[in-house]
Protein backbone atom coordinates (compact mmCIF):
# COMPACT_ATOMS: atom_id res chain seq x y z
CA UNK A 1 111.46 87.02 75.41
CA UNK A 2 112.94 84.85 78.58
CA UNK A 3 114.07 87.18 81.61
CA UNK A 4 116.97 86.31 83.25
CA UNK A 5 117.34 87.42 86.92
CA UNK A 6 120.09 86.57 89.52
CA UNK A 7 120.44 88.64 91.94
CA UNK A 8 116.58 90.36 94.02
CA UNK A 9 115.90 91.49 97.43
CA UNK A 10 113.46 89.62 99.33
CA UNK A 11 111.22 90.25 102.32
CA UNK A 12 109.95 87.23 104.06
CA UNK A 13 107.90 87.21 106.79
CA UNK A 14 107.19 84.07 109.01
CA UNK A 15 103.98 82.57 110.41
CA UNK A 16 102.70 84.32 114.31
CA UNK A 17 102.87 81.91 116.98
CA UNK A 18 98.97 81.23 118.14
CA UNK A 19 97.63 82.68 121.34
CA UNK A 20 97.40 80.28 124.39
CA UNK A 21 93.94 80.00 125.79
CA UNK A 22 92.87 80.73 129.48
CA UNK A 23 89.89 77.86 129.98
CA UNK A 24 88.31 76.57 133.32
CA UNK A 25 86.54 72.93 132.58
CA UNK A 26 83.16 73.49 133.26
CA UNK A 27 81.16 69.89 133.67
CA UNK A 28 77.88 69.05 136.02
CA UNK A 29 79.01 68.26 139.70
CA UNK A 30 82.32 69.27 139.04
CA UNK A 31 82.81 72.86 140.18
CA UNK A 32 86.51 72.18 140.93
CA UNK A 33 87.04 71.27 137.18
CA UNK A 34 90.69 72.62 137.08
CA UNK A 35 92.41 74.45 134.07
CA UNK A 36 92.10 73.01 130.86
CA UNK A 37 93.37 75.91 127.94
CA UNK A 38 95.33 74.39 125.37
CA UNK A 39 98.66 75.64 123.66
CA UNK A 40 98.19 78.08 120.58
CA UNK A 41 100.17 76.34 117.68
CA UNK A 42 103.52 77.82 115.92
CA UNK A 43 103.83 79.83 113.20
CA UNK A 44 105.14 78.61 110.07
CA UNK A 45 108.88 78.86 108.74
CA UNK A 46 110.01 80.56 105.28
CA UNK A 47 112.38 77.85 104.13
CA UNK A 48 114.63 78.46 100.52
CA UNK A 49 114.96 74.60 98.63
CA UNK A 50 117.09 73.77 95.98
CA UNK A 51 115.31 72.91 93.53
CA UNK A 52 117.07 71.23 90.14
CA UNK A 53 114.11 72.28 88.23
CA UNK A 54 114.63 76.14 88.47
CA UNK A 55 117.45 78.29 87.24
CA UNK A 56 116.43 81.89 87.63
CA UNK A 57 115.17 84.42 90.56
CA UNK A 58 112.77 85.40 88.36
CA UNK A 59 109.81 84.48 90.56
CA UNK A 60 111.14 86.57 93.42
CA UNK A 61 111.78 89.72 90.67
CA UNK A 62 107.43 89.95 90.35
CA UNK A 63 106.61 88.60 93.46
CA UNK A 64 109.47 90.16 96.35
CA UNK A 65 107.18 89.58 99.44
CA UNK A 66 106.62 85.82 100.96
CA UNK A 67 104.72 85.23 104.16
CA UNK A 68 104.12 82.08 105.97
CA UNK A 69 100.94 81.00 108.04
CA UNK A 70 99.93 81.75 111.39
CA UNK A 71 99.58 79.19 113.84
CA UNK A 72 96.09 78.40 115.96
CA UNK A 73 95.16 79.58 118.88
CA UNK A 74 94.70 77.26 121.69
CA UNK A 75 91.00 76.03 122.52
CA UNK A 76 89.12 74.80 125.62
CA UNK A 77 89.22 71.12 126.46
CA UNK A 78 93.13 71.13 126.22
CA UNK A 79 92.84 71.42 122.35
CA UNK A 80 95.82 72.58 120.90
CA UNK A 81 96.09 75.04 118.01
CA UNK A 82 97.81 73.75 114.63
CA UNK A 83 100.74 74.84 113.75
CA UNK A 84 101.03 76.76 110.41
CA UNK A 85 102.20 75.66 106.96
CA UNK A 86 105.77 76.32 106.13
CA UNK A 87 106.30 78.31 103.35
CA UNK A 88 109.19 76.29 100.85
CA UNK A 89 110.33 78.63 98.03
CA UNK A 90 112.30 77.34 95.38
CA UNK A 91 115.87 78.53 94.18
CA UNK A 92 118.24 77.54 92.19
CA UNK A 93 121.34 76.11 92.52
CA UNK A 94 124.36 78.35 93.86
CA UNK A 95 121.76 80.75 95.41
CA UNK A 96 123.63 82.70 97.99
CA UNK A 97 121.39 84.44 100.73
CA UNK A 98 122.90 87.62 102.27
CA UNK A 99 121.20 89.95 105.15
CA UNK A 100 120.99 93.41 104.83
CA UNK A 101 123.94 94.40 106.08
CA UNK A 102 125.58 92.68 103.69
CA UNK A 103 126.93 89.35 105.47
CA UNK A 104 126.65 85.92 103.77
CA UNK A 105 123.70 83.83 105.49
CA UNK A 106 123.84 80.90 103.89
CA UNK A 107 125.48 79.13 100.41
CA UNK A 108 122.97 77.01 99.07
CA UNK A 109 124.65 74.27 96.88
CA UNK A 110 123.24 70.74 96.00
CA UNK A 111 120.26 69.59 94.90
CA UNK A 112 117.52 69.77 98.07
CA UNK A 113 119.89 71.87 100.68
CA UNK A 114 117.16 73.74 102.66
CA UNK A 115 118.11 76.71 104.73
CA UNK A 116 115.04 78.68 107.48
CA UNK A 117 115.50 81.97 105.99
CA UNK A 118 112.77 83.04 108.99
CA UNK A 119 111.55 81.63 111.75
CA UNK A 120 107.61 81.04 112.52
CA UNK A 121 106.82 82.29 115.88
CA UNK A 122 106.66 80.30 119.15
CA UNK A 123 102.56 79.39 120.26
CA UNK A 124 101.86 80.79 123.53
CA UNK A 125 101.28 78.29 126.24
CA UNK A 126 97.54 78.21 127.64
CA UNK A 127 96.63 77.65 131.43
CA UNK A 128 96.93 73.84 131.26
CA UNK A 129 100.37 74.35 130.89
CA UNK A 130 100.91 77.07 133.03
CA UNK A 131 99.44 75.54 136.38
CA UNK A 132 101.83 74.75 139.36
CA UNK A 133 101.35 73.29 143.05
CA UNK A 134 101.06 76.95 143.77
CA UNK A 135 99.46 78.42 140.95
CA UNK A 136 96.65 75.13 140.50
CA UNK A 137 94.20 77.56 138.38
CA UNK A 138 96.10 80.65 136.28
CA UNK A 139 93.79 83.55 135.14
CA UNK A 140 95.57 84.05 131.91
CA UNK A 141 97.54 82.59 128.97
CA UNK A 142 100.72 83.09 127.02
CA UNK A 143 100.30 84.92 123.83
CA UNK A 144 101.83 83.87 120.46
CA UNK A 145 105.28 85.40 119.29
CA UNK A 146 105.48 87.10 116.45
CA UNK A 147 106.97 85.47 113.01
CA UNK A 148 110.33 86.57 112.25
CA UNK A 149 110.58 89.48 109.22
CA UNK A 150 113.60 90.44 107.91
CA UNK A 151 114.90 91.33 104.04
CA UNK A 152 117.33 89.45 102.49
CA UNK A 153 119.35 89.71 99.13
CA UNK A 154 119.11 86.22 96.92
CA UNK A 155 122.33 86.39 94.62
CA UNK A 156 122.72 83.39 91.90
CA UNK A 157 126.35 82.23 91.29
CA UNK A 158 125.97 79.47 88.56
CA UNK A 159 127.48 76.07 89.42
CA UNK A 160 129.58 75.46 86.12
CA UNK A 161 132.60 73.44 85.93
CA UNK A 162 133.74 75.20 82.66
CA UNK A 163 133.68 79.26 82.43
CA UNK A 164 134.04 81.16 79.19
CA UNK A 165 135.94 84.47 79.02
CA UNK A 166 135.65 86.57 76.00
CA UNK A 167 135.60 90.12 74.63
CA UNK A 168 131.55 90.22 73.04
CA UNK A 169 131.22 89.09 69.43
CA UNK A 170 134.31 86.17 70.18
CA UNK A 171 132.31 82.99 69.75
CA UNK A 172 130.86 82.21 73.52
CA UNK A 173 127.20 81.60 73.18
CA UNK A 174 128.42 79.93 69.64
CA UNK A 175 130.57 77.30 71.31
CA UNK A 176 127.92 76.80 74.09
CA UNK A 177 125.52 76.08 70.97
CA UNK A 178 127.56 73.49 69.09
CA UNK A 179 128.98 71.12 72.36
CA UNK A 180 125.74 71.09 74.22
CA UNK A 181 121.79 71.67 74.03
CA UNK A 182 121.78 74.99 74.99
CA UNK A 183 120.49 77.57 72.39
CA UNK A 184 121.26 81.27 72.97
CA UNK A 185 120.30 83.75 71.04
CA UNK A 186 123.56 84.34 68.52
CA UNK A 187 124.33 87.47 66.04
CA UNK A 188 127.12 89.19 64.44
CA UNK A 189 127.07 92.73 66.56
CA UNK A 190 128.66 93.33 70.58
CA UNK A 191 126.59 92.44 73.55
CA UNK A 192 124.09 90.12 71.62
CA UNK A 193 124.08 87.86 74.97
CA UNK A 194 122.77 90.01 77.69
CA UNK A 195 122.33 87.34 80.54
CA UNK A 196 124.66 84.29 81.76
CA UNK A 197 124.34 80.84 79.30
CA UNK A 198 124.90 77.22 80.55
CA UNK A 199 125.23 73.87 78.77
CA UNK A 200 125.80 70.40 79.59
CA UNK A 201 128.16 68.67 77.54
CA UNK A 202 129.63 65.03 77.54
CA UNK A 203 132.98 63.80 76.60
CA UNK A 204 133.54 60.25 77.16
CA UNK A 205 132.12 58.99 80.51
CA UNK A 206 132.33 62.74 81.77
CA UNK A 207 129.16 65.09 82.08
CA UNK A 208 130.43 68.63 83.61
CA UNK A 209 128.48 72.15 82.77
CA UNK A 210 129.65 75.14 80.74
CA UNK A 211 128.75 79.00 81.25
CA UNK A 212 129.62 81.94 79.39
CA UNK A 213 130.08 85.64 81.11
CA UNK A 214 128.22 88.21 78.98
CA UNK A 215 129.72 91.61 78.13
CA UNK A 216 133.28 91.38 79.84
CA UNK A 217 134.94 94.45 78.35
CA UNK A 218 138.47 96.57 80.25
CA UNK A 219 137.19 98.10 83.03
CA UNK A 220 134.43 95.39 83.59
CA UNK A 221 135.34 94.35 87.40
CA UNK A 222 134.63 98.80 87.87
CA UNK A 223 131.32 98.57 86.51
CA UNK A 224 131.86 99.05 82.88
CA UNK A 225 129.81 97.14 80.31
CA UNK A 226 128.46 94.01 81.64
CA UNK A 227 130.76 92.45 83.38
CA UNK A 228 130.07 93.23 86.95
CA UNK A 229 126.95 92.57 86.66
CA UNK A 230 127.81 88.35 85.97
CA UNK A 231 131.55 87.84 86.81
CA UNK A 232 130.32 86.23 90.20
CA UNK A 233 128.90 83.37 88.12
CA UNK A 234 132.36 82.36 86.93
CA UNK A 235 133.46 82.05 90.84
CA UNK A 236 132.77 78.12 91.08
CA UNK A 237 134.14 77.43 87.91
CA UNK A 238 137.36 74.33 87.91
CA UNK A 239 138.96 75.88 84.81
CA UNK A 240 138.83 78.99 82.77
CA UNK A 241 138.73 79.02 78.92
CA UNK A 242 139.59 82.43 77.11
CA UNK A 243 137.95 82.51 74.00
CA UNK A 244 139.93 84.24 71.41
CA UNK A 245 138.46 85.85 68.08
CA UNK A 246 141.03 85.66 65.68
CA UNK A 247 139.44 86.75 62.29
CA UNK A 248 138.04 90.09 64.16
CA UNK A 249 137.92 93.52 62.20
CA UNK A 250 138.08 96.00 64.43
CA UNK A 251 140.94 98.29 64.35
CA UNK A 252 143.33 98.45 67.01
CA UNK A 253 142.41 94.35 68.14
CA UNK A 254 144.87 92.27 68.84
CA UNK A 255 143.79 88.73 70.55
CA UNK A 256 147.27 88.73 72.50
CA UNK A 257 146.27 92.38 74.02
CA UNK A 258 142.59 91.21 74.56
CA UNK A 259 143.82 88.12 76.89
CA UNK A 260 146.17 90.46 78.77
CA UNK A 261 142.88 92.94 78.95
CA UNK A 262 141.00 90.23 80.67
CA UNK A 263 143.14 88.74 82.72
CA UNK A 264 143.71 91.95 84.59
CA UNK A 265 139.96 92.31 85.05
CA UNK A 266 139.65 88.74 86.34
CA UNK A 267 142.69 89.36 88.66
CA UNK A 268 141.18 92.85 89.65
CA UNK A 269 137.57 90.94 90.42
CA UNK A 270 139.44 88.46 92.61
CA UNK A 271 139.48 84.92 93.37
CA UNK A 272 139.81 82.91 90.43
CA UNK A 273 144.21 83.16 90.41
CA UNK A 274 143.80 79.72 91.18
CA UNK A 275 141.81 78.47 88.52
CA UNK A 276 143.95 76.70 85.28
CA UNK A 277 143.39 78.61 81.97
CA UNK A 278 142.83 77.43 78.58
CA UNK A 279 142.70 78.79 75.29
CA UNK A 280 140.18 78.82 72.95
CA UNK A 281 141.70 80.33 69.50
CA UNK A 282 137.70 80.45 67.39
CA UNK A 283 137.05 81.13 63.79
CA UNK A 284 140.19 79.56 62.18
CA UNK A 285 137.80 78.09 59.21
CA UNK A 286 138.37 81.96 57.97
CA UNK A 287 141.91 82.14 55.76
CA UNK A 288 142.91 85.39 57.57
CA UNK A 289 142.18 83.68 61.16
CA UNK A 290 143.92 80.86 60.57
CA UNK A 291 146.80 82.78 59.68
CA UNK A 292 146.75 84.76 62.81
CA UNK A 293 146.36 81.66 65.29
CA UNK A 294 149.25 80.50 63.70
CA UNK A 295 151.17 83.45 64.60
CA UNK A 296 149.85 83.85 68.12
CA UNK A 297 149.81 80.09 69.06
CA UNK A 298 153.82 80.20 69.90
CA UNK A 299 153.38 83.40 72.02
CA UNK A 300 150.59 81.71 74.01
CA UNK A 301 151.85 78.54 75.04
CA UNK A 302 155.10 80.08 75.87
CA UNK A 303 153.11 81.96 78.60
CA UNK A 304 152.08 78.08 79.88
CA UNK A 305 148.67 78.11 78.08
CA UNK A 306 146.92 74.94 76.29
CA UNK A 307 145.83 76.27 73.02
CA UNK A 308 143.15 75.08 70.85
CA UNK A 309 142.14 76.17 67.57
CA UNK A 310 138.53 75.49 66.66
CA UNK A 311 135.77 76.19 64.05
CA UNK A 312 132.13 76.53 65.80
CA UNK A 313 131.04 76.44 62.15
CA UNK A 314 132.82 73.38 61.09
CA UNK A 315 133.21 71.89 64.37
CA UNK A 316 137.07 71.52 63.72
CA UNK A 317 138.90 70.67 67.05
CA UNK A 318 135.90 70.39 69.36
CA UNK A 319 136.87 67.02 70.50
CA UNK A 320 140.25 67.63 71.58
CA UNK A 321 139.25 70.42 73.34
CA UNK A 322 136.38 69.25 75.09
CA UNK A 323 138.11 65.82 76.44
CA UNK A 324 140.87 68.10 77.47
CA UNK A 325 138.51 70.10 79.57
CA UNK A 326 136.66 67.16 80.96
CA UNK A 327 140.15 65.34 82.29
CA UNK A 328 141.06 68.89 84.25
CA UNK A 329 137.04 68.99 85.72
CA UNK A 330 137.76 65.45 86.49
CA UNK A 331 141.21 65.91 88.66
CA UNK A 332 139.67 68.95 89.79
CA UNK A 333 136.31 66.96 91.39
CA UNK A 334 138.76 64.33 92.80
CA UNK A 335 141.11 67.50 94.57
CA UNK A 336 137.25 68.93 96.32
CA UNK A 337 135.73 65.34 97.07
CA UNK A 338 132.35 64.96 95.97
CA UNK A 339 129.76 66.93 97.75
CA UNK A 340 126.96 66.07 99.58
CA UNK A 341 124.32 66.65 97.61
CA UNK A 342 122.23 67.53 100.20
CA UNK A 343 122.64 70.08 103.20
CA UNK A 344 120.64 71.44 106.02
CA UNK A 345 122.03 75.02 107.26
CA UNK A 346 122.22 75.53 111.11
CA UNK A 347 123.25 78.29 112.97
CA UNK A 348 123.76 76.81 116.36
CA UNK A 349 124.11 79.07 119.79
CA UNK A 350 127.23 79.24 121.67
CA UNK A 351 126.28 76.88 124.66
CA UNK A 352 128.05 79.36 127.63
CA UNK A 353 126.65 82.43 125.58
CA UNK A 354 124.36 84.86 128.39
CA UNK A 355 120.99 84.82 128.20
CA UNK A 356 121.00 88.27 128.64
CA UNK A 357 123.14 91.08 129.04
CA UNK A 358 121.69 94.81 130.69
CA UNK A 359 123.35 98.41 129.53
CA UNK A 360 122.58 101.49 130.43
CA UNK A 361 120.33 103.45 128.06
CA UNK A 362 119.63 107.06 127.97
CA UNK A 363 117.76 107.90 131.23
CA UNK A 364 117.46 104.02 131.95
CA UNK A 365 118.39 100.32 131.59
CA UNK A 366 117.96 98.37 128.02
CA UNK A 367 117.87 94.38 128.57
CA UNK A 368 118.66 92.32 125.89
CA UNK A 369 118.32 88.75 125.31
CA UNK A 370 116.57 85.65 123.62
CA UNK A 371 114.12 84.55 126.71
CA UNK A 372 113.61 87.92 128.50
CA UNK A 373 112.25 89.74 125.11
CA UNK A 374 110.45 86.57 123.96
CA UNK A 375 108.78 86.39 127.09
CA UNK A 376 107.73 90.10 126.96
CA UNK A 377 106.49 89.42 123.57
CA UNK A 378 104.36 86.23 125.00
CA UNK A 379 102.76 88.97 128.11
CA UNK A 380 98.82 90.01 128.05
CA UNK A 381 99.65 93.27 129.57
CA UNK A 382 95.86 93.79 130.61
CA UNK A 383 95.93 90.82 132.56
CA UNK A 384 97.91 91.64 136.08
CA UNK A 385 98.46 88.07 136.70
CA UNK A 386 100.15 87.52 133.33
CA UNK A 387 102.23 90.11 134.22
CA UNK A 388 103.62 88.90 137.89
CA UNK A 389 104.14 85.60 136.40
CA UNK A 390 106.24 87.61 133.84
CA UNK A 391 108.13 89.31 136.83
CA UNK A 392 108.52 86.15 138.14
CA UNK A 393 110.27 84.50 135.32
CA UNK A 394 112.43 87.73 135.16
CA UNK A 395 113.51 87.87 138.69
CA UNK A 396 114.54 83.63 138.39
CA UNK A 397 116.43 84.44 135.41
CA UNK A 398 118.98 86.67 137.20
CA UNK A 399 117.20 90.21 135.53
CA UNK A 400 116.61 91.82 138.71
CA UNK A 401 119.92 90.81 140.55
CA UNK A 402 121.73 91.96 137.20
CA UNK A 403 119.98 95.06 137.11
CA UNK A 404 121.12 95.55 140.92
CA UNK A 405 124.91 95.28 140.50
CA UNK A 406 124.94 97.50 136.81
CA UNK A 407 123.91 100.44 139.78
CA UNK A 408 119.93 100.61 138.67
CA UNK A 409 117.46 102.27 141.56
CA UNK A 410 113.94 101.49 142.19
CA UNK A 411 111.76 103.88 139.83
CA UNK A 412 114.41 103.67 136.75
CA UNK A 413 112.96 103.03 133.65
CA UNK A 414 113.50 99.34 131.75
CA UNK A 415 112.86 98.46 128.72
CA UNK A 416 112.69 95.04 127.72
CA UNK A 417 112.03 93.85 124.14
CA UNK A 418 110.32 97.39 123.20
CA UNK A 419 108.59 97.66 126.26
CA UNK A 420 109.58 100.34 128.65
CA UNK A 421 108.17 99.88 132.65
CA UNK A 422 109.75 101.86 136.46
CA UNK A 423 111.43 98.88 137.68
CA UNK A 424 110.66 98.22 141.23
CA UNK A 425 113.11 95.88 142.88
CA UNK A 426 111.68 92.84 145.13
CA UNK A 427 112.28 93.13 148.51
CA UNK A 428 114.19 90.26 150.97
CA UNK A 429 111.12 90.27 152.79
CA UNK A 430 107.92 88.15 152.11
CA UNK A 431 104.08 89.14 152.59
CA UNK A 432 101.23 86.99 153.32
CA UNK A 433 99.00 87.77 149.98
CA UNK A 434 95.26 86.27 149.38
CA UNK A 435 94.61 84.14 146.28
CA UNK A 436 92.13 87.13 144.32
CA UNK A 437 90.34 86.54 141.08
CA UNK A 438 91.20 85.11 138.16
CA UNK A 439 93.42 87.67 136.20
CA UNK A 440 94.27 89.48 138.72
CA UNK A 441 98.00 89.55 140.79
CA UNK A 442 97.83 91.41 144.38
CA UNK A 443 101.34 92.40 144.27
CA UNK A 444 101.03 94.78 141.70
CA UNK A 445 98.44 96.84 144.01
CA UNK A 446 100.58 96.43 147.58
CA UNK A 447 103.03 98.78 147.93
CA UNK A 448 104.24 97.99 151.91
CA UNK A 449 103.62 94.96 154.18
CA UNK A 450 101.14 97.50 155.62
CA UNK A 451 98.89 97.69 153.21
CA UNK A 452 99.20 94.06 152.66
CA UNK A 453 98.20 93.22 156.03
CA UNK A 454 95.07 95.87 155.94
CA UNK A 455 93.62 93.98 152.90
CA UNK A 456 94.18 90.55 154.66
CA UNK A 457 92.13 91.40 157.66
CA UNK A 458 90.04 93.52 155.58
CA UNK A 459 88.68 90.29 153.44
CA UNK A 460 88.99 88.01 156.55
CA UNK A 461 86.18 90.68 158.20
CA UNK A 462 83.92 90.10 154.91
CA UNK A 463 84.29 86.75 155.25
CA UNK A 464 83.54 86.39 158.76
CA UNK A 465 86.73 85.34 159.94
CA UNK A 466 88.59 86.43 163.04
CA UNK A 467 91.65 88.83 161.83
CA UNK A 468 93.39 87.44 164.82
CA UNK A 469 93.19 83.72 164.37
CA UNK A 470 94.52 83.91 160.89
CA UNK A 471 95.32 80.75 159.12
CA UNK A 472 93.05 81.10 155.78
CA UNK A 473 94.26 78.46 153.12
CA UNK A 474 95.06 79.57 150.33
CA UNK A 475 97.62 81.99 151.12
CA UNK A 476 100.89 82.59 148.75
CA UNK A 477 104.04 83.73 150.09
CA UNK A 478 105.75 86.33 147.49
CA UNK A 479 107.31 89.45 147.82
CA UNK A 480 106.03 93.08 148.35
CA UNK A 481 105.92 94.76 145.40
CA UNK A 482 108.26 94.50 141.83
């Protein structure tokens, strides 16, 4: 038996950025062969895609978790990684995407609208990349970000022009049978139809879509019966159609007190006050519910409503109805415009938004933003040069100087992006500090221009050089410590 599913939590996880690579060209009689590491290549995206072809969330019900490729790393010979595969996953239709605190994402509607549910992480940049007129060979590499992850709720709201309103057992799923192709399952006790039904119909030149909401009983917008459950696929409906069953049985039914009944649970659900009503008076090829339409059909359309009394058995007054219903979908599509039937989602950033913003944080200083916690991300923290170049980037970005006027001393702890460090601020004044190994940054061992200026004549001595005569190339100007 077919499984209907609209509405599934789903965890998505995008591609990790490659890893940078840290390369020296290496070639006979070229000792000086400069830095050739090539970028590591992004991660791939988790994008949703409407897809005309699929009509449930079934797929996400049995398999919840989706994950997208990594990216490459970076290779010698400035080779750059490959980027990894997106990962498309197909929804239907009126899929709306919420996060999981509960606000609305995206609204995907029209065939192919494609929305980047996560993001595939950024590839780290290798030493090619990284090399300046002051830094000609870096010792290290950017690493690859980490793929976005997040859980998300996928909640189906048909697209239907038409929406059918009905206590069970009133001749729904039998009307959706007889005006279009669609074939639910139909039988003569309540709550037979258990999920949503559409149907495409045609009257004249006009092709709209019908649904049906299962199970809508008093009390149904408060959880009771069914109702709750699939009212949200009436929300994009143009008109509303009560369907009436006027040869019922059951003591204590009246089809003027059913309307009334669901009308106040439509009105209680919300949203749909603006939507024109019609009604649908069914079985009248029974002698006793003839007899009652005829009674009820004044009351009605003194209220305002267009009444229609049909057989589904013996198709009486299917035609009049269903070119009645096509003329309001037609005024209704002229009132909206016609959509575009394709959309891309964006979520664009405020251009004079911060790029950071610091707060204090139990014993120390939290920093928040975009670059400073992608960049912390994108840090080899065993590599000291990696991480001046990271205190570097910091201090140009304004972290320092903001950390300075929110009242922070040297030694407080900072934590960046999960990573918590004693912040040590640099100073005004500069110190003469000797180009060292590959991977390795000097500042991070000096602690005064003392010490600095021991180790300088300390290596000129090894090296044979006069202490006093100074002038060794090679020599950076930064500050003492960080």
């Amino acid at each position: 038996m077919a499984t209907f599913v609209d509405r599934v939590v789903l965890h998505v996880t995008a591609g990790d950025g490659g890893h940078g690579c840290a390369s020296v060209h290496r070639e006979k009689f070229k000792p000086l062969g400069g830095p050739d590491g090539g970028n590591g290549g992004k991660g791939g995206d988790v994008v949703l895609v409407v897809d005309p072809g699929v009509h449930t969330l079934l797929d996400f019900h049995y398999r919840p978790h989706a994950k997208a490729t990594n990216g490459r790393p970076g290779m010698g010979s400035n080779r750059y990684g490959a980027n990894g595969d997106d990962l498309e996953l197909r929804v239907p239709d009126g899929t709306v995407v919420h996060g999981e605190d509960g606000e609305v994402l995206a609204d995907l509607t029209g065939i192919g609208t494609r929305y980047v549910v996560a993001q595939g992480g950024h590839g780290g940049l290798g030493n090619a990349a990284l090399a300046t007129a002051k830094r000609k060979a870096p010792g290290f590499a950017l690493l690859g970000e980490p793929g976005e992850a997040q859980d998300v709720v996928l909640e189906l709201k048909s697209v239907a022009d038409v929406g059918l309103v009905g206590f069970p057992s009133a001749g729904k799923s039998s009307l959706i049978a007889v005006v279009s192709a669609a074939r639910p399952k139909i039988a003569d006790y309540p709550f037979t139809t258990l999920v949503p039904n559409l149907g495409v119909v045609t009257a004249g030149e006009t092709v709209f879509t019908i649904a049906d909401v299962p199970g809508l009983i008093p009390g149904a917008a408060t959880g009771r019966g069914l109702g709750l459950d699939f009212l949200r696929h009436i929300e994009r409906t143009a008109v509303l159609v009560h369907v009436v069953d006027t040869a019922t049985e059951e003591p204590g039914r009246d089809p003027v007190a059913d309307i009334d009944a669901l009308e106040a649970e439509l009105s209680a659900y919300g949203g749909l006050e603006d939507r024109p009503r019609l009604v649908v008076l069914n079985k009248v090829d029974l002698p006793n519910g003839r007899e009652m339409a005829e009674i009820i059909r004044p009351d009605l359309e003194a209220r305002g409503y267009q009444v229609f009394e049909v057989s589904t058995v013996t198709r009486e007054g299917l035609k009049p109805l269903l070119f009645s219903l096509a003329s309001i979908v037609e005024e209704e599509r002229e009132r909206r415009g016609a959509p575009d039937p394709t959309r891309i989602v964006l979520r664009p950033v405020a251009v004079d938004e911060n790029p950071f913003e610091v707060s204090s944080f139990d014993d120390g200083w939290l920093v928040r933003g975009t670059k400073p916690e992608r960049w912390v991300r994108q840090t080899d923290f065993q590599n000291d040069e990696a991480v001046g170049y990271l205190a570097d980037r910091l201090a140009k970005l304004g972290v320092e100087e903001a950390l300075a006027k929110a009242g922070a001393n040297a030694g407080d702890a900072v934590t960046i992006g999960g990573v918590t460090f004693d912040w040590e601020p640099t100073l005004g004044g500069a110190a003469e500090v000797l180009l060292t190994r590959r991977g390795e940054d000097p500042r991070l061992a000096l602690t005064d221009r003392a010490g600095a200026s021991d180790r300088l004549q300390a290596r000129r001595r090894r090296r044979g050089q006069d202490p006093e005569k100074g002038g060794e190339r090679g020599v950076y100007d930064y500050g003492d410590s960080w």
